[in-house]
C-alpha atoms as a PDB file:
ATOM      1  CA  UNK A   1      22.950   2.963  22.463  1.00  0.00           C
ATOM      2  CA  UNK A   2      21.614   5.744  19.646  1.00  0.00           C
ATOM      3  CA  UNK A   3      19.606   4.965  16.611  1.00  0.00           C
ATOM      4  CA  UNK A   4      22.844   4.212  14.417  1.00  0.00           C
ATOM      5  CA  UNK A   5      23.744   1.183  16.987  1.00  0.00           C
ATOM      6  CA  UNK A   6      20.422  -0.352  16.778  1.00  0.00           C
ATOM      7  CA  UNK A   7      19.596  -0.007  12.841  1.00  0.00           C
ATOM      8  CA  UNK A   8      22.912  -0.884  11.428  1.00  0.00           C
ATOM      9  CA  UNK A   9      22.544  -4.662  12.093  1.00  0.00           C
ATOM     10  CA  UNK A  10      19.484  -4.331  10.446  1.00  0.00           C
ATOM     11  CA  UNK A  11      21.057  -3.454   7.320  1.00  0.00           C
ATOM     12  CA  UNK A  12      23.775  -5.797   7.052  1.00  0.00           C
ATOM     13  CA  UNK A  13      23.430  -8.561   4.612  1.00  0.00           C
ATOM     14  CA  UNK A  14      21.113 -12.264   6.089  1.00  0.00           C
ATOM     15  CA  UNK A  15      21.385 -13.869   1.851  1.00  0.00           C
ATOM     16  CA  UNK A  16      23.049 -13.054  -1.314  1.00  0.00           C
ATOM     17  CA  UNK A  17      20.284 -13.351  -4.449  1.00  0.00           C
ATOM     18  CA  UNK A  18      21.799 -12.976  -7.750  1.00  0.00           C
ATOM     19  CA  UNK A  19      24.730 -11.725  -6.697  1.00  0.00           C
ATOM     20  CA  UNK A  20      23.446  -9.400  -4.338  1.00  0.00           C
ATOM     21  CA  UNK A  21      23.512  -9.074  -0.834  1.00  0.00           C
ATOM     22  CA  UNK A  22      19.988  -9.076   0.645  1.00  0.00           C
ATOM     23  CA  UNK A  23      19.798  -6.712   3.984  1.00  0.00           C
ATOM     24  CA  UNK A  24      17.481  -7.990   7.187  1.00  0.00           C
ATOM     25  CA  UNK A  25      15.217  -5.271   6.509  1.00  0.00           C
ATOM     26  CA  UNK A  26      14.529  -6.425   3.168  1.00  0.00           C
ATOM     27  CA  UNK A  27      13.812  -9.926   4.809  1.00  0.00           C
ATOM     28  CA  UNK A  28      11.853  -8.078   7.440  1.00  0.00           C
ATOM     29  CA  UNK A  29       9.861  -5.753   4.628  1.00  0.00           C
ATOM     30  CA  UNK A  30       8.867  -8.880   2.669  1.00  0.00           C
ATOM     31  CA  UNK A  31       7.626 -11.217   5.923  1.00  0.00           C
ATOM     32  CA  UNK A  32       5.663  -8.582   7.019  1.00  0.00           C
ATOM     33  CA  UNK A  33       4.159  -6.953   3.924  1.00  0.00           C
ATOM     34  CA  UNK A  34       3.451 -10.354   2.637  1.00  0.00           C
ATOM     35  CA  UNK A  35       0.889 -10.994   6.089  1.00  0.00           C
ATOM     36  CA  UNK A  36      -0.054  -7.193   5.808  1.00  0.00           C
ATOM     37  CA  UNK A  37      -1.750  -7.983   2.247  1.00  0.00           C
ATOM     38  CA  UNK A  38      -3.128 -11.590   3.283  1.00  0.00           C
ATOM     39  CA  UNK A  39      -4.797 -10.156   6.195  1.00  0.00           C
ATOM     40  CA  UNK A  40      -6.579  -7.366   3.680  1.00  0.00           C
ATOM     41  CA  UNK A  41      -7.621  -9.702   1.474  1.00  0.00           C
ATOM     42  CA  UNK A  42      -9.371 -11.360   4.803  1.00  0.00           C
ATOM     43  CA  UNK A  43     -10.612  -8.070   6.241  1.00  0.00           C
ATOM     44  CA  UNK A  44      -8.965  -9.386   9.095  1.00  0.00           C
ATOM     45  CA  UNK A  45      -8.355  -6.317  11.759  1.00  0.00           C
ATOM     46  CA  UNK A  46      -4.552  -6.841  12.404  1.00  0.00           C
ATOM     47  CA  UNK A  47      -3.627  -5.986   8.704  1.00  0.00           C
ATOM     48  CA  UNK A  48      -3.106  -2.669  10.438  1.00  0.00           C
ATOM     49  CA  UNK A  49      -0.398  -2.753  13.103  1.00  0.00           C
ATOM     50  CA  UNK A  50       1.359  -5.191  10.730  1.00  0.00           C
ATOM     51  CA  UNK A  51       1.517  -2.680   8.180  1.00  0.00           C
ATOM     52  CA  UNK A  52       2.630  -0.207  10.051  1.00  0.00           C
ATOM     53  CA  UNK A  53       5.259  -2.186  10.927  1.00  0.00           C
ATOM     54  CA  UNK A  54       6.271  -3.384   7.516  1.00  0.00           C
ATOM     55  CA  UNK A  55       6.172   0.669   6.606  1.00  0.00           C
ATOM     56  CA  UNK A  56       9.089   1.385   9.171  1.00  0.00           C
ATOM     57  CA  UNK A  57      11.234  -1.497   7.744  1.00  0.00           C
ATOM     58  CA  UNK A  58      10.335   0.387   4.357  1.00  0.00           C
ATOM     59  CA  UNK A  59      11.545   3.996   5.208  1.00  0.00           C
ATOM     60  CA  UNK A  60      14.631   2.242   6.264  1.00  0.00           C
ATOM     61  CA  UNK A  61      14.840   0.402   3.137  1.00  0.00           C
ATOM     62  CA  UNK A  62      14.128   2.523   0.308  1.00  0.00           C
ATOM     63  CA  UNK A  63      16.183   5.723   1.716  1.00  0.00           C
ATOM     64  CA  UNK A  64      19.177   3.568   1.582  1.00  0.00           C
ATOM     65  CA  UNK A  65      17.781   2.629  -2.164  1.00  0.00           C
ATOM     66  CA  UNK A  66      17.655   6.413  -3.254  1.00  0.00           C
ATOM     67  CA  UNK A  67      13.676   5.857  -3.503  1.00  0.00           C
ATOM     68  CA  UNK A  68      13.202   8.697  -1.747  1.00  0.00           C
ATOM     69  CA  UNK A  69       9.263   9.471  -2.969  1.00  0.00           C
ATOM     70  CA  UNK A  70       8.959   5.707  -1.707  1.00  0.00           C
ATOM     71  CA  UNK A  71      10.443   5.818   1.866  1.00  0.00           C
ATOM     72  CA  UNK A  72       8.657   9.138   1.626  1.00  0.00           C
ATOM     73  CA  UNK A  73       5.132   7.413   1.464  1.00  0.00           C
ATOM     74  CA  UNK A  74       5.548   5.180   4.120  1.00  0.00           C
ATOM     75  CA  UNK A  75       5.097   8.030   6.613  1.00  0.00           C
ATOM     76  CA  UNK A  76       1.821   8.987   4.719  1.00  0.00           C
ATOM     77  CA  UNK A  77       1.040   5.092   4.782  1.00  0.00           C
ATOM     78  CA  UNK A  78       1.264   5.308   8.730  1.00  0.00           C
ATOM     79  CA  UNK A  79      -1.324   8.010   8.792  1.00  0.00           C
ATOM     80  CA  UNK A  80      -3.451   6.138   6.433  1.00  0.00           C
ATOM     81  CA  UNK A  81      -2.911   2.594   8.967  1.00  0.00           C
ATOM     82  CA  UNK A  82      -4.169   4.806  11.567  1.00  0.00           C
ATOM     83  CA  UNK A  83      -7.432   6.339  10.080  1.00  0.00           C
ATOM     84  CA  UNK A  84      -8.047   3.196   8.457  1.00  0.00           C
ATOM     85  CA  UNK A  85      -8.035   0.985  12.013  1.00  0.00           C
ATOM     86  CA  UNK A  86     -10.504   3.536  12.827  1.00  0.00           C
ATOM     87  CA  UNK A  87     -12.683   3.014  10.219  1.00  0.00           C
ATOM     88  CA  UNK A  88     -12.696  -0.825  10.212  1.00  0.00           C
ATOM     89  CA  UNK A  89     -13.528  -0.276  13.999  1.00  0.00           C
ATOM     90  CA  UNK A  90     -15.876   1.935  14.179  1.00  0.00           C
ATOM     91  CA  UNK A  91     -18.023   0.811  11.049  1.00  0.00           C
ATOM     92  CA  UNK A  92     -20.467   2.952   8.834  1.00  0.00           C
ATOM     93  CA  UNK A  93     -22.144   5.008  11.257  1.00  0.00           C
ATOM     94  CA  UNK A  94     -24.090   4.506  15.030  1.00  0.00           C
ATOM     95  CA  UNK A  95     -25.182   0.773  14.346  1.00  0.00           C
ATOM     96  CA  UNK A  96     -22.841  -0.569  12.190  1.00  0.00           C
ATOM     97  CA  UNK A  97     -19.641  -1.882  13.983  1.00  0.00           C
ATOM     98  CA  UNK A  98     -17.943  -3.108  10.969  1.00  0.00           C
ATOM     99  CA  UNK A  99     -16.895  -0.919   8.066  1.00  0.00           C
ATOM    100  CA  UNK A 100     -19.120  -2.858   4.633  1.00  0.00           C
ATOM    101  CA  UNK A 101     -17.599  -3.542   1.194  1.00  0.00           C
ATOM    102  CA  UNK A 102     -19.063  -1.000  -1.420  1.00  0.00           C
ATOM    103  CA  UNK A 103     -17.885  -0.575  -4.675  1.00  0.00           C
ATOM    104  CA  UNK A 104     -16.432   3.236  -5.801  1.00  0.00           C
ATOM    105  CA  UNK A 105     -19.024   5.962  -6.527  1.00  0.00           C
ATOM    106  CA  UNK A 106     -18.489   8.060  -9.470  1.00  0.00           C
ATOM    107  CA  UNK A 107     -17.653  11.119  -7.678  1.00  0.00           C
ATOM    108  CA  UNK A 108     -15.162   9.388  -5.503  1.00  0.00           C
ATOM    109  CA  UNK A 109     -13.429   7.901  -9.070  1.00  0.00           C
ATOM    110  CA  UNK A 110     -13.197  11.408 -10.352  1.00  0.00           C
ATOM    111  CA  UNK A 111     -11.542  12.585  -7.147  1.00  0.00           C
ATOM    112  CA  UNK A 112      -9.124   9.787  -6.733  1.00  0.00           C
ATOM    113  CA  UNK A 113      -8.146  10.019 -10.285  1.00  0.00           C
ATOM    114  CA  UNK A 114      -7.688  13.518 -10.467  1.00  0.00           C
ATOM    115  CA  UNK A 115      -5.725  13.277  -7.343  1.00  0.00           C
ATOM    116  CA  UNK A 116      -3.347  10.332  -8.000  1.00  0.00           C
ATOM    117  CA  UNK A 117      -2.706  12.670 -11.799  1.00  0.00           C
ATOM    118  CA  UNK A 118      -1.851  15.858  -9.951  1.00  0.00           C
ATOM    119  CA  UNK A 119       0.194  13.985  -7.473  1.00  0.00           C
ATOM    120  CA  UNK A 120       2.355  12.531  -9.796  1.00  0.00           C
ATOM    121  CA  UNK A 121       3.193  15.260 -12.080  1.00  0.00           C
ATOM    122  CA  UNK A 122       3.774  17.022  -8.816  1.00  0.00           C
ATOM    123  CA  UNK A 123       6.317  14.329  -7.333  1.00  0.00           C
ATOM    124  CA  UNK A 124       7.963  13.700 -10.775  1.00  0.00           C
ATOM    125  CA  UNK A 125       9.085  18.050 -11.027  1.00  0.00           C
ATOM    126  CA  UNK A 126       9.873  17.534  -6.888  1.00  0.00           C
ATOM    127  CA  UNK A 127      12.222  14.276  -7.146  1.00  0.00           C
ATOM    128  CA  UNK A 128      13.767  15.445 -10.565  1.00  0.00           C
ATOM    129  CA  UNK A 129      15.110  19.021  -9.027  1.00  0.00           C
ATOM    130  CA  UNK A 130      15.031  17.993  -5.622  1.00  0.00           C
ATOM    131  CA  UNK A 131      16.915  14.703  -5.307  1.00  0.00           C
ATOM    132  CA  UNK A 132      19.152  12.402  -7.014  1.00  0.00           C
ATOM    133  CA  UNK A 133      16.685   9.926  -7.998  1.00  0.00           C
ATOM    134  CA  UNK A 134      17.379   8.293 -10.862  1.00  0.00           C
ATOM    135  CA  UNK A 135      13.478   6.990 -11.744  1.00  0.00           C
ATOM    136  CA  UNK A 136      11.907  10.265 -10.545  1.00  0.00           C
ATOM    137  CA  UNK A 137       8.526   9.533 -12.679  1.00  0.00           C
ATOM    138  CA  UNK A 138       8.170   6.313 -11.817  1.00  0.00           C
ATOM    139  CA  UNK A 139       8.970   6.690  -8.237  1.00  0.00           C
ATOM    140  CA  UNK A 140       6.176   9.538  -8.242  1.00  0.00           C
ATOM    141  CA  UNK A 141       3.624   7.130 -10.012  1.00  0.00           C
ATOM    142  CA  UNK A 142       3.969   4.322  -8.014  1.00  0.00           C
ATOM    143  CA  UNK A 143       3.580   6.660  -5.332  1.00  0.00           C
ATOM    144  CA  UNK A 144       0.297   8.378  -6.415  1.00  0.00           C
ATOM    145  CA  UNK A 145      -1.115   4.497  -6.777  1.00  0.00           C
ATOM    146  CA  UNK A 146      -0.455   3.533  -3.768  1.00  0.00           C
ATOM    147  CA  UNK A 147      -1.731   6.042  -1.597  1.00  0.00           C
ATOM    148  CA  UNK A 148      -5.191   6.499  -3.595  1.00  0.00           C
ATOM    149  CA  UNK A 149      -5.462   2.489  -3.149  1.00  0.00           C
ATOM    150  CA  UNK A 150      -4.885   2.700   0.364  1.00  0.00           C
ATOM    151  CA  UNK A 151      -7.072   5.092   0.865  1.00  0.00           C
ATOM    152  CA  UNK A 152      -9.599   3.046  -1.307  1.00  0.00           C
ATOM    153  CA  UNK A 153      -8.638   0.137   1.241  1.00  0.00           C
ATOM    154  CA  UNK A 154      -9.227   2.014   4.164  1.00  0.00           C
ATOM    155  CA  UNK A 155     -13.145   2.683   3.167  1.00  0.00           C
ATOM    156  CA  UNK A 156     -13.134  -0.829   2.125  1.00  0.00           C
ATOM    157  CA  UNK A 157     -14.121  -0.294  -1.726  1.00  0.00           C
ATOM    158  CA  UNK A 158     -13.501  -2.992  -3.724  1.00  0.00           C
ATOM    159  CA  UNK A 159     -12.122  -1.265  -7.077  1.00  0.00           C
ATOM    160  CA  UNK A 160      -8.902  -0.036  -4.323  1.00  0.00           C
ATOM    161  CA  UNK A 161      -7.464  -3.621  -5.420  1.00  0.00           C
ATOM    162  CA  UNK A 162      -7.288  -2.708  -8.464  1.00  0.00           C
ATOM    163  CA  UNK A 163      -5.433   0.544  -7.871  1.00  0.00           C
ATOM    164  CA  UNK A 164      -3.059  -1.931  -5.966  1.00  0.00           C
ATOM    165  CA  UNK A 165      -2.625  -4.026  -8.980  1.00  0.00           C
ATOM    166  CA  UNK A 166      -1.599  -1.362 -11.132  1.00  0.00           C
ATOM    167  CA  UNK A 167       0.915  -0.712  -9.093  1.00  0.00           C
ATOM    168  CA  UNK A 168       2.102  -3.573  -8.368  1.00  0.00           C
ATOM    169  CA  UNK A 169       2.582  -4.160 -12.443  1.00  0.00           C
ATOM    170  CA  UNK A 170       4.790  -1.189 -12.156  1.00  0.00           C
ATOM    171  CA  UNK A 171       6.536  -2.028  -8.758  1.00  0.00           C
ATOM    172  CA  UNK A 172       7.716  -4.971  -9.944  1.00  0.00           C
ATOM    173  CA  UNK A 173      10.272  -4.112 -12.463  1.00  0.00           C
ATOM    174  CA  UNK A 174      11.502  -0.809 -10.685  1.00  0.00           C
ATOM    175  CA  UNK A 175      12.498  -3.099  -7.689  1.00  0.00           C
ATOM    176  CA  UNK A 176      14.383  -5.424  -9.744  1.00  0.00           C
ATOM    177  CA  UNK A 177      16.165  -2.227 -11.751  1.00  0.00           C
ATOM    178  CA  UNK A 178      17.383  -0.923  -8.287  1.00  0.00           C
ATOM    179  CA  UNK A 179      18.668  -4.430  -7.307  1.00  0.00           C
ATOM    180  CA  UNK A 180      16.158  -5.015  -4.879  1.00  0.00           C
ATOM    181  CA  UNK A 181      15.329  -8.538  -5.973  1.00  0.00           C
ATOM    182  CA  UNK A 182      13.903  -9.669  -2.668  1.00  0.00           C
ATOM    183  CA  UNK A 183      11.283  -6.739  -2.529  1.00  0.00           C
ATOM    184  CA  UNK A 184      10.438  -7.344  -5.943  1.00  0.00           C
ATOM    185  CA  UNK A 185       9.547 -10.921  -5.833  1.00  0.00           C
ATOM    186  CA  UNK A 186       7.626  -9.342  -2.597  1.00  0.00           C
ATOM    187  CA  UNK A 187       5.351  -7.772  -5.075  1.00  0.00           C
ATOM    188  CA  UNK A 188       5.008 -10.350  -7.136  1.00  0.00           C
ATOM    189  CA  UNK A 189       3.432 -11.986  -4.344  1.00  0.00           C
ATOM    190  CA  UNK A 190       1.472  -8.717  -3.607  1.00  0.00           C
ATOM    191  CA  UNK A 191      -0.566  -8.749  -6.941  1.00  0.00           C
ATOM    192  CA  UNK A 192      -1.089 -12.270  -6.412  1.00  0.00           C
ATOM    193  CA  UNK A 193      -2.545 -11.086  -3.230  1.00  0.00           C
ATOM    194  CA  UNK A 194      -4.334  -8.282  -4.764  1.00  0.00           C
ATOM    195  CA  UNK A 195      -5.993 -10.853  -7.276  1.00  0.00           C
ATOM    196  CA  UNK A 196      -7.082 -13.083  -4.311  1.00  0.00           C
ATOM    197  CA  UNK A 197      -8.250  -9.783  -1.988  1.00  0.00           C
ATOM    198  CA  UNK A 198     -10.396  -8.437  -5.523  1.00  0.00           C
ATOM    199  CA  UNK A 199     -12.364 -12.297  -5.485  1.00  0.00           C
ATOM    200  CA  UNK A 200     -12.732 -12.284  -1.957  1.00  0.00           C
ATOM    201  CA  UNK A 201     -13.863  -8.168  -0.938  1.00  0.00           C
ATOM    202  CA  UNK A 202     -16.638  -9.218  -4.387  1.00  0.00           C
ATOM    203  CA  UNK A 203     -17.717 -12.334  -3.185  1.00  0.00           C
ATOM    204  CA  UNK A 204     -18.247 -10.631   0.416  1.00  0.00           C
ATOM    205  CA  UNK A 205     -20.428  -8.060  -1.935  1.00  0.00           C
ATOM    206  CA  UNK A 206     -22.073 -10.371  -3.485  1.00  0.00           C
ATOM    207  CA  UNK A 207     -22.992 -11.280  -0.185  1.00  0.00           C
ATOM    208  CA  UNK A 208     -24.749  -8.293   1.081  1.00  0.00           C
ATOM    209  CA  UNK A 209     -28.275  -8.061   1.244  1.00  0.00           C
ATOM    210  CA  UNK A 210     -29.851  -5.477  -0.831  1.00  0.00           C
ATOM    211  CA  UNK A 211     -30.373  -2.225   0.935  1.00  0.00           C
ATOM    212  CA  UNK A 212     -34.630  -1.486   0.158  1.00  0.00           C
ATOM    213  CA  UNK A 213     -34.895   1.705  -1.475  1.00  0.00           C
ATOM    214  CA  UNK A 214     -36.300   4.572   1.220  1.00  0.00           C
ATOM    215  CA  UNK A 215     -40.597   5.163   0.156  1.00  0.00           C
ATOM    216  CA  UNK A 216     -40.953   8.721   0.541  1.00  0.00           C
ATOM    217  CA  UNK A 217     -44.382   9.624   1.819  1.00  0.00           C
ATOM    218  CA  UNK A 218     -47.100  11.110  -0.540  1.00  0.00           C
END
């Protein structure tokens, strides 16, 4: 059986929304993406596999969508899922076994800012010349967002849900331009998500006991 043989019942159409036939791998990309993001907000260690899985329904998905940036960052998403089960495991150091909340430190801001702005003006030039996308700055932004959240997520600072709300606002109506109605109400559940994740990663701050500043020794 080759590759063709096994994914092409994936992408026939399971419902018809709005007129428009929803594929398994949609169905597949919103189960799966919709435990992903419950299982963040709960710090809960299988968010990881999940999400890798939901990220191969996604490639799948999104090329067939002309999204290419998209189907693109699910491969960089993979990565991510795979340093970020690391960190979570191996925690902050020799005697910590589990990763803490923090919030962002200014020089990590000014990184991931500058980072997410270069990477999209460097996607939108890339998917403009190079492909036949038809939201080529959008695509790229959405992009940028989501992999400096991840990141964010994957050293467990709290102002990486926010990142993921931003995104969110913007995933929302690209989905539903391309006709992907299912994924779109996906993300609609996402930022609710994201909302809930943002109360819960604070209150777990909230939490932590104060760390006692270090005396240095006259």
């Amino acid at each position: 059986m080759s590759l063709a043989d096994f994914l092409d019942p994936l992408q026939q159409p399971l419902v018809t929304v709005l007129g428009t036939p929803v594929s398994w791998t949609e169905v597949l990309g919103f189960g799966s993406g919709a435990l992903c993001v419950w299982l963040v907000a709960r710090q809960h260690l299988a968010n990881w596999p999940i999400g890798i899985a939901n990220n191969l329904f996604f490639i799948l998905l999104f090329t067939q969508s002309g999204l290419y940036a998209d189907a693109g960052l699910q491969i960089v998403f993979i990565a991510l899922a795979a340093y970020g089960w690391w960190t979570w495991t191996h925690g902050d150091g020799p005697g910590s076994p589990d990763l803490p909340v923090r919030r962002t430190t200014r020089t990590e801001w000014t990184w991931l800012l500058a980072a997410g702005a270069v990477g999209t003006v460097a996607l939108t030039v890339l998917l403009d010349h190079a492909t036949d996308s038809t939201v080529p700055f959008w695509d790229a932004l959405t992009t940028a967002l989501s992999l400096t959240a991840t990141y964010g997520q994957c050293r467990k600072l709290v102002e990486s849900w926010w990142l993921w709300i931003a995104a969110d606002v913007v995933y929302i109506p690209l989905y539903a331009y391309k006709e992907l109605y299912l994924t779109s109400l996906l993300y609609v559940g996402f930022l609710t998500l994201c909302l809930i994740g943002l109360r819960n990663w604070r209150r777990d701050l909230a939490g932590q006991p104060r760390r006692q500043p270090v005396e240095v020794a006259a």
